[in-house]
PDB file of N, CA and C in Angstrom:
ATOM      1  N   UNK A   1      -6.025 -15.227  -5.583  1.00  0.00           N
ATOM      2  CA  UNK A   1      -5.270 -14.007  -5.524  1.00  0.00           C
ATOM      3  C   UNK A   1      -5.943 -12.989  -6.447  1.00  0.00           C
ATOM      4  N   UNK A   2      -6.031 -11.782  -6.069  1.00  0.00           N
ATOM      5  CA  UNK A   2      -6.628 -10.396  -6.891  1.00  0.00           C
ATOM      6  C   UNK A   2      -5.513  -9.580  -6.856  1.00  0.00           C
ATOM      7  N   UNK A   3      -5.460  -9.208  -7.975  1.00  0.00           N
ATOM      8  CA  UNK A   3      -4.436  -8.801  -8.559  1.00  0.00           C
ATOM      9  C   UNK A   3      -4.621  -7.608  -9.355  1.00  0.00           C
ATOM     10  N   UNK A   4      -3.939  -6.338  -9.217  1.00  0.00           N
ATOM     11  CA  UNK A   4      -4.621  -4.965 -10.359  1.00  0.00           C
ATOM     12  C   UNK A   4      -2.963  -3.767 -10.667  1.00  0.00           C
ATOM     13  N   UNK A   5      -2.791  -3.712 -11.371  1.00  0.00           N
ATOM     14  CA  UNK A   5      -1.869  -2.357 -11.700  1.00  0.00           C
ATOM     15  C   UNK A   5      -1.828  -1.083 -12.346  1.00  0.00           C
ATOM     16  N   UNK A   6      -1.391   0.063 -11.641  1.00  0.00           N
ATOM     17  CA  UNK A   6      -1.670   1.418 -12.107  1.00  0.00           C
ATOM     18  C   UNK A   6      -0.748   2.376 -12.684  1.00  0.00           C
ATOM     19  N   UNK A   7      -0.362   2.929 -13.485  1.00  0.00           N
ATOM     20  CA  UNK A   7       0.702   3.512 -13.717  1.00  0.00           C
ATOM     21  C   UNK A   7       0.271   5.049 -14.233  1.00  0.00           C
ATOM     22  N   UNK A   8       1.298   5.950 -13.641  1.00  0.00           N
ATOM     23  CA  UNK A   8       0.767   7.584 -14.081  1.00  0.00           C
ATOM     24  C   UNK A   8       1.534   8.291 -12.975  1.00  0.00           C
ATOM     25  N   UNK A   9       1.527   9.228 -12.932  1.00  0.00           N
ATOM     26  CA  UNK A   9       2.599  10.181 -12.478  1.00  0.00           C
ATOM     27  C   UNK A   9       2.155  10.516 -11.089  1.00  0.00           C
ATOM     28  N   UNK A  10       3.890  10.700 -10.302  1.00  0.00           N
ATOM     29  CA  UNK A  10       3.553  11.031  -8.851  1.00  0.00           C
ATOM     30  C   UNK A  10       2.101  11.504  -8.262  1.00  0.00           C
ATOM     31  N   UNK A  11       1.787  12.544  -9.160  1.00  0.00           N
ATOM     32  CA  UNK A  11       0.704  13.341  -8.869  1.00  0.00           C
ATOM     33  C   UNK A  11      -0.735  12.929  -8.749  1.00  0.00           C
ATOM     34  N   UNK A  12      -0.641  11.783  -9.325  1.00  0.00           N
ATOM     35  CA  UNK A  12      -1.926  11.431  -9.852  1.00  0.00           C
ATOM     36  C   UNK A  12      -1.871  10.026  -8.855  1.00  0.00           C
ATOM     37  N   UNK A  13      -1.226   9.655  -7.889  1.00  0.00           N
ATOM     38  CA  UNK A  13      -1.036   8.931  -6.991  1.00  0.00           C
ATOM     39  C   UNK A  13      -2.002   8.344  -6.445  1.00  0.00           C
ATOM     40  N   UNK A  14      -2.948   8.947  -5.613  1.00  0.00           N
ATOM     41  CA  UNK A  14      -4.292   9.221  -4.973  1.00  0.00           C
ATOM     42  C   UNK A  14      -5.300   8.695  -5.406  1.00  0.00           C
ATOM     43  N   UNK A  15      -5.161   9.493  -6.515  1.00  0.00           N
ATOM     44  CA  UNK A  15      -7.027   8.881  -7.239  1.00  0.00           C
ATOM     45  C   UNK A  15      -6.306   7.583  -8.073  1.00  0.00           C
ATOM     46  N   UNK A  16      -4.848   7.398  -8.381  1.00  0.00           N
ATOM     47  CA  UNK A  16      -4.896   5.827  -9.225  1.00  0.00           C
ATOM     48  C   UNK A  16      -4.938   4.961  -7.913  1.00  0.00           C
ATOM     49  N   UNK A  17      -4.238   5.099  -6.667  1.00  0.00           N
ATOM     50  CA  UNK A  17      -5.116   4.031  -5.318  1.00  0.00           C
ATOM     51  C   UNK A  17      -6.186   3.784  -5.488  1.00  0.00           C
ATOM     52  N   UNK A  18      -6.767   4.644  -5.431  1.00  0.00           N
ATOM     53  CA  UNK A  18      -8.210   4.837  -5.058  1.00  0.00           C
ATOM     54  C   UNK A  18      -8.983   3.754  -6.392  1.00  0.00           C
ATOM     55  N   UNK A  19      -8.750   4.228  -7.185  1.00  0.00           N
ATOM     56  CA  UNK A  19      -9.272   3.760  -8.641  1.00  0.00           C
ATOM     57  C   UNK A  19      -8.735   1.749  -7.844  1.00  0.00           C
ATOM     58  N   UNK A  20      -7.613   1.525  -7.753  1.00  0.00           N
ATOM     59  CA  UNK A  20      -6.935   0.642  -8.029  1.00  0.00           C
ATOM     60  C   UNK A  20      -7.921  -0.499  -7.103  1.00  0.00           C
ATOM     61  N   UNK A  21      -8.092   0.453  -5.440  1.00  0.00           N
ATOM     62  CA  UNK A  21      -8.935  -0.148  -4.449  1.00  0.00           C
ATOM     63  C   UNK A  21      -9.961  -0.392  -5.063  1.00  0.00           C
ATOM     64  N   UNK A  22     -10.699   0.114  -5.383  1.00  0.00           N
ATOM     65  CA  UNK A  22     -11.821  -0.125  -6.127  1.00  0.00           C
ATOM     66  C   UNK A  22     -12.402  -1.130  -6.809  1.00  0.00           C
ATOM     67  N   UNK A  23     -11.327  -1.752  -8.147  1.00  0.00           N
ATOM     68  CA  UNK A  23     -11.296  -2.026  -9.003  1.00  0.00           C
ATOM     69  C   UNK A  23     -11.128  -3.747  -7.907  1.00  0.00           C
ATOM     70  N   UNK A  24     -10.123  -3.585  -7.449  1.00  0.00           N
ATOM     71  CA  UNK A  24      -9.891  -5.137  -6.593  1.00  0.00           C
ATOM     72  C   UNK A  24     -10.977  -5.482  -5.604  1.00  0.00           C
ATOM     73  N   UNK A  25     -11.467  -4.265  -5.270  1.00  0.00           N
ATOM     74  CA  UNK A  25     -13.062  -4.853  -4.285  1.00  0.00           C
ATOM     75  C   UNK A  25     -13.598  -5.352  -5.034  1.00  0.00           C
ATOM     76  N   UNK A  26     -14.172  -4.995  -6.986  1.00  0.00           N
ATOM     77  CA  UNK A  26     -15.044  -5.218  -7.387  1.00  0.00           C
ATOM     78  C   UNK A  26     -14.923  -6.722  -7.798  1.00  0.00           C
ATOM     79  N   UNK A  27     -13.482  -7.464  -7.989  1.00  0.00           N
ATOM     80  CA  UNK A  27     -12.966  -8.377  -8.572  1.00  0.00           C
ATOM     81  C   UNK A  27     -12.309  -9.652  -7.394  1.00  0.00           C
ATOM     82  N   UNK A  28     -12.945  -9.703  -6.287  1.00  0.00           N
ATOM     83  CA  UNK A  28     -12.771 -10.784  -5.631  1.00  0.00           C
ATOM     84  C   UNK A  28     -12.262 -10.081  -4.179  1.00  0.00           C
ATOM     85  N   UNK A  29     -11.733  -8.651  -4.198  1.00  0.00           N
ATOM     86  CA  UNK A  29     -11.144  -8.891  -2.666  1.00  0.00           C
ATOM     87  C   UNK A  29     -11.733  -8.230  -1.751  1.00  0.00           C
ATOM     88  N   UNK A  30     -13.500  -7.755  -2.079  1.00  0.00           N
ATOM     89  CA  UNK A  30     -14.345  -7.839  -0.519  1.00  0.00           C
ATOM     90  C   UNK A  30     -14.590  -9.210   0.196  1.00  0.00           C
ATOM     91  N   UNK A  31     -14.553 -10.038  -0.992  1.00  0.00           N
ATOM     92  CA  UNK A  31     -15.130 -11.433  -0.174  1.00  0.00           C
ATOM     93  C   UNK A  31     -13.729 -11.907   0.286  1.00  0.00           C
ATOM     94  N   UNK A  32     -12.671 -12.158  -0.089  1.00  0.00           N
ATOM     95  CA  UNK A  32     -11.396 -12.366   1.041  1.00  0.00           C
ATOM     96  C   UNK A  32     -11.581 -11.379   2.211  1.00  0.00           C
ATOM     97  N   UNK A  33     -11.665 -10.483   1.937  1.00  0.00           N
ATOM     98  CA  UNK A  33     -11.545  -9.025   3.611  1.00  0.00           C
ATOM     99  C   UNK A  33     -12.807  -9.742   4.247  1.00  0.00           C
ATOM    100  N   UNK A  34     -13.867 -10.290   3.492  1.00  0.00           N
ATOM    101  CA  UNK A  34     -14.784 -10.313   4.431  1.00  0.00           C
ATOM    102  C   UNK A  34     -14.470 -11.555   5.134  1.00  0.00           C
ATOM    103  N   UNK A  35     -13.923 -12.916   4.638  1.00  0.00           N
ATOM    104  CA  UNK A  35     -13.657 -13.660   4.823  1.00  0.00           C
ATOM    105  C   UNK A  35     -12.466 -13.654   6.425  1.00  0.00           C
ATOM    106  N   UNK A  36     -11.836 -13.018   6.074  1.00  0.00           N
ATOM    107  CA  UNK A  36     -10.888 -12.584   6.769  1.00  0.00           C
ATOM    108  C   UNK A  36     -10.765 -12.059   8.094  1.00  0.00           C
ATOM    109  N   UNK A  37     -11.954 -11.248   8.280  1.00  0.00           N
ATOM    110  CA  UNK A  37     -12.748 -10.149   9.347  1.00  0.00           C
ATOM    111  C   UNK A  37     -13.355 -10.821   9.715  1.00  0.00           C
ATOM    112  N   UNK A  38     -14.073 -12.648   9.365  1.00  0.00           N
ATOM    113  CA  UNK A  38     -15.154 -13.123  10.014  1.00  0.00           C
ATOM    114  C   UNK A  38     -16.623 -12.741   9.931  1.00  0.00           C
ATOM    115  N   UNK A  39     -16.453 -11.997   8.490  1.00  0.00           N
ATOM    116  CA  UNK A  39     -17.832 -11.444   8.407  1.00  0.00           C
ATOM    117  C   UNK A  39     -18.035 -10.277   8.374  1.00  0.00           C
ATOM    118  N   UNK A  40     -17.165  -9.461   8.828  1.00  0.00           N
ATOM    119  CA  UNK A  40     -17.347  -7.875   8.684  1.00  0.00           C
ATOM    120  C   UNK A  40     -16.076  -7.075   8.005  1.00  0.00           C
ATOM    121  N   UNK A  41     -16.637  -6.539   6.887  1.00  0.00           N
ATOM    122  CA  UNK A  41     -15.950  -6.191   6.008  1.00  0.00           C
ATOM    123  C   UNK A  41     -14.799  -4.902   7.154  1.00  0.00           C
ATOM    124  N   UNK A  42     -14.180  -4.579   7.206  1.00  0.00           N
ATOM    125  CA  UNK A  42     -13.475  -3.152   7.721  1.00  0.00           C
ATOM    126  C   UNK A  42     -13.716  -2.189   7.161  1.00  0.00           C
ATOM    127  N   UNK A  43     -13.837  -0.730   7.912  1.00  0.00           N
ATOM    128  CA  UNK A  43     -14.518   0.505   7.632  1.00  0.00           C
ATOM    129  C   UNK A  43     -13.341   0.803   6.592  1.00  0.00           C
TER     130      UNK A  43
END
């Protein structure tokens, strides 16, 4: 399991996803998606 949490104001919503996606690709969850997809990561 990959696991990440973000906290900061409505506004700042967006880029803490973004940050958050990021952060969980870098830490185990391209290779589950890839795993997952059979090999091809999703656009």
């Amino acid at each position: 399991m990959v696991r990440g949490e973000r906290r900061g104001s409505p506004e700042q919503a967006e880029q803490m996803g973004i940050s958050l996606a990021e952060e969980l690709l870098e830490n185990g969850a391209r290779a589950i998606l890839t795993e997952v997809y059979n090999g091809e990561t999703p656009a």
